[in-house]
Protein backbone atom coordinates (compact mmCIF):
# COMPACT_ATOMS: atom_id res chain seq x y z
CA UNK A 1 34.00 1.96 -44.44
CA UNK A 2 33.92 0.92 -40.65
CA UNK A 3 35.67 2.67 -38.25
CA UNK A 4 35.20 0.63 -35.21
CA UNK A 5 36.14 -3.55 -35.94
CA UNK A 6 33.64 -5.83 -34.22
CA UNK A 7 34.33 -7.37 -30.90
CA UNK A 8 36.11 -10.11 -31.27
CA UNK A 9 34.10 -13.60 -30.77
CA UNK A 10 34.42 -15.25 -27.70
CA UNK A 11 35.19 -19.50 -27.78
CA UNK A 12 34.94 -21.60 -24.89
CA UNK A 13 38.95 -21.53 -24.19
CA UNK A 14 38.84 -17.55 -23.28
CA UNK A 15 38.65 -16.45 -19.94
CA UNK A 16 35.80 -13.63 -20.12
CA UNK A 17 36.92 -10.91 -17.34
CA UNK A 18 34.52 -8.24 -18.61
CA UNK A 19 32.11 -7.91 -15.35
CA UNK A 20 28.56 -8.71 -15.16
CA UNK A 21 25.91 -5.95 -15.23
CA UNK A 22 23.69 -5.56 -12.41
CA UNK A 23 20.45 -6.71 -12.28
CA UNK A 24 16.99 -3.85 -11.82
CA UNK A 25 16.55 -5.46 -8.30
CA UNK A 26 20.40 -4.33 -7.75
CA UNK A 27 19.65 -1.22 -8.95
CA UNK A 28 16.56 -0.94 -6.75
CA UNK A 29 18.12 -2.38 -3.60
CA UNK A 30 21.42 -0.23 -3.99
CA UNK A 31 18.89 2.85 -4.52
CA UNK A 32 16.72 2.11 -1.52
CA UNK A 33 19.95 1.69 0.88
CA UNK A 34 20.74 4.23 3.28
CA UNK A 35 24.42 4.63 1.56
CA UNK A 36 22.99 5.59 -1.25
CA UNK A 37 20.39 7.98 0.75
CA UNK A 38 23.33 9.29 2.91
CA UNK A 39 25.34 10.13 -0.91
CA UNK A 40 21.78 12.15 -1.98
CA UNK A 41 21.91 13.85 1.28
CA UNK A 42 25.49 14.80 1.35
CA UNK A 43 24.74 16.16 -2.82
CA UNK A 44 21.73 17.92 -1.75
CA UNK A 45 22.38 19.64 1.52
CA UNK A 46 25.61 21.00 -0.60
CA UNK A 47 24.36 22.00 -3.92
CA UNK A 48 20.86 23.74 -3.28
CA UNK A 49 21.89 25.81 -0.86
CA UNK A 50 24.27 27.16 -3.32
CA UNK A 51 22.01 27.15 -5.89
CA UNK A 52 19.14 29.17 -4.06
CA UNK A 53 21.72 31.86 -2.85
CA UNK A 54 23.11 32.12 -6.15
CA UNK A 55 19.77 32.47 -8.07
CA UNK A 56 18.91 35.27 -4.67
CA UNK A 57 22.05 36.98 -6.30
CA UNK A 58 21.49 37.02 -10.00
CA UNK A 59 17.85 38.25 -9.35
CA UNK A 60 19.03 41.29 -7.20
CA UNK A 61 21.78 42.26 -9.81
CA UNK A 62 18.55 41.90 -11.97
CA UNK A 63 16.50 43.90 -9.90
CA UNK A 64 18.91 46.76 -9.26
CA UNK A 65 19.51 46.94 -12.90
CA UNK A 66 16.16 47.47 -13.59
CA UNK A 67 14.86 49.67 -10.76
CA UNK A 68 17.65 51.43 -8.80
CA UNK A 69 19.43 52.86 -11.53
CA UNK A 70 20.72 55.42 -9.79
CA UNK A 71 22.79 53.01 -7.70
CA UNK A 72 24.16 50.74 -10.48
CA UNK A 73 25.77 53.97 -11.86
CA UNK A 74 27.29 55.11 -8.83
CA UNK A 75 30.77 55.37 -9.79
CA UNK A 76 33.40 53.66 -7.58
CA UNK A 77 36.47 54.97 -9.48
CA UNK A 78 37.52 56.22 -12.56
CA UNK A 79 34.80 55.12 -15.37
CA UNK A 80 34.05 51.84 -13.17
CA UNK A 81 30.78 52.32 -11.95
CA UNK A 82 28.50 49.65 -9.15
CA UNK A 83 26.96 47.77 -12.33
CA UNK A 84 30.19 46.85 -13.82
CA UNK A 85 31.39 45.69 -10.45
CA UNK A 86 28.44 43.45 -9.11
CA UNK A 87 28.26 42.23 -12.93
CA UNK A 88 31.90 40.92 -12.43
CA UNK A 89 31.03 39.44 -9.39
CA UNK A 90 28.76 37.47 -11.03
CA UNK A 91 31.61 35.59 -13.12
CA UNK A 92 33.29 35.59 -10.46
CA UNK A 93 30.65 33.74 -7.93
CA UNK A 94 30.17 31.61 -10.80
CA UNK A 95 33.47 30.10 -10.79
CA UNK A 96 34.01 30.23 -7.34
CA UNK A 97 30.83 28.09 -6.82
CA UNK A 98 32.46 25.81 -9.83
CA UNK A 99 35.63 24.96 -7.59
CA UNK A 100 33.87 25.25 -4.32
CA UNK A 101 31.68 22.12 -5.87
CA UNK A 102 34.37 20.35 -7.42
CA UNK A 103 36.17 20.07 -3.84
CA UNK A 104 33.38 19.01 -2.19
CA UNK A 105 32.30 16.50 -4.69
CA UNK A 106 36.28 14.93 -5.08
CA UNK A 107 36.38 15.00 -0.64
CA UNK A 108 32.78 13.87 0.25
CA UNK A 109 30.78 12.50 -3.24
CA UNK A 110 33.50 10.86 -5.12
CA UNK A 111 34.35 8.59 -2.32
CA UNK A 112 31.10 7.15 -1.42
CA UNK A 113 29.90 6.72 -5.32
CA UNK A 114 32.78 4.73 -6.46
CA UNK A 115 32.31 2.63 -3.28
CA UNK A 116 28.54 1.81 -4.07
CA UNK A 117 29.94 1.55 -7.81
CA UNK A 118 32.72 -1.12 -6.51
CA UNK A 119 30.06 -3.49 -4.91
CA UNK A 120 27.94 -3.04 -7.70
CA UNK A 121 30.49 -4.27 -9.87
CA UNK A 122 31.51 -7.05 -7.52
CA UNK A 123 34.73 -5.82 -6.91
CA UNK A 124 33.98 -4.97 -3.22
């Protein structure tokens, strides 16, 4: 049994609204535009940065683990010791990366892709 019913078929007295897909040389021209190169640009100079110092920071919790034991089990108080500490940080430079990218994608991505996605569509 179907889930999903069929579109229904379309006569010559309907109004079709649905909007027309864009053509490969759209696609190509929108994709060779400096917009579009100023959106890659504005992704790029943001998110490998971030990327590069965060792999930098997994590697030398890595590192230390492996080769300066002696300072991952310093402890810092109580049974809390370095490694449990930079290991937390880890989450937590994880998520604060997450919402860091999130803002900058809603203030400075969003914008510009739904306006390239607007003319696209034809409703610029």
């Amino acid at each position: 049994m179907a889930t999903e019913a069929p579109p229904p078929a379309r006569n010559g007295t309907e109004t079709d609204r649905s909007p027309v897909p864009p053509t490969t040389e759209q696609f190509t021209e929108v994709q060779e535009s400096e917009e579009f190169g100023e959106l890659r640009r504005t992704y790029r100079s943001f998110a490998f940065p971030l990327t590069l110092v965060f792999i930098a920071w997994y590697l030398l919790y890595v590192l230390l683990s492996n080769y300066a034991g002696g300072f991952m089990g310093t402890k810092v108080f109580g049974n809390i010791n370095m490694a449990l500490v930079l290991g937390l940080g880890q989450f937590l430079t994880t998520f604060l990366i997450a919402w860091l990218y999130s803002r900058h994608a809603a203030n400075r991505l969003d914008p510009k892709a739904e306006a390239i996605k607007s003319r696209m569509e034809g409703d610029a």
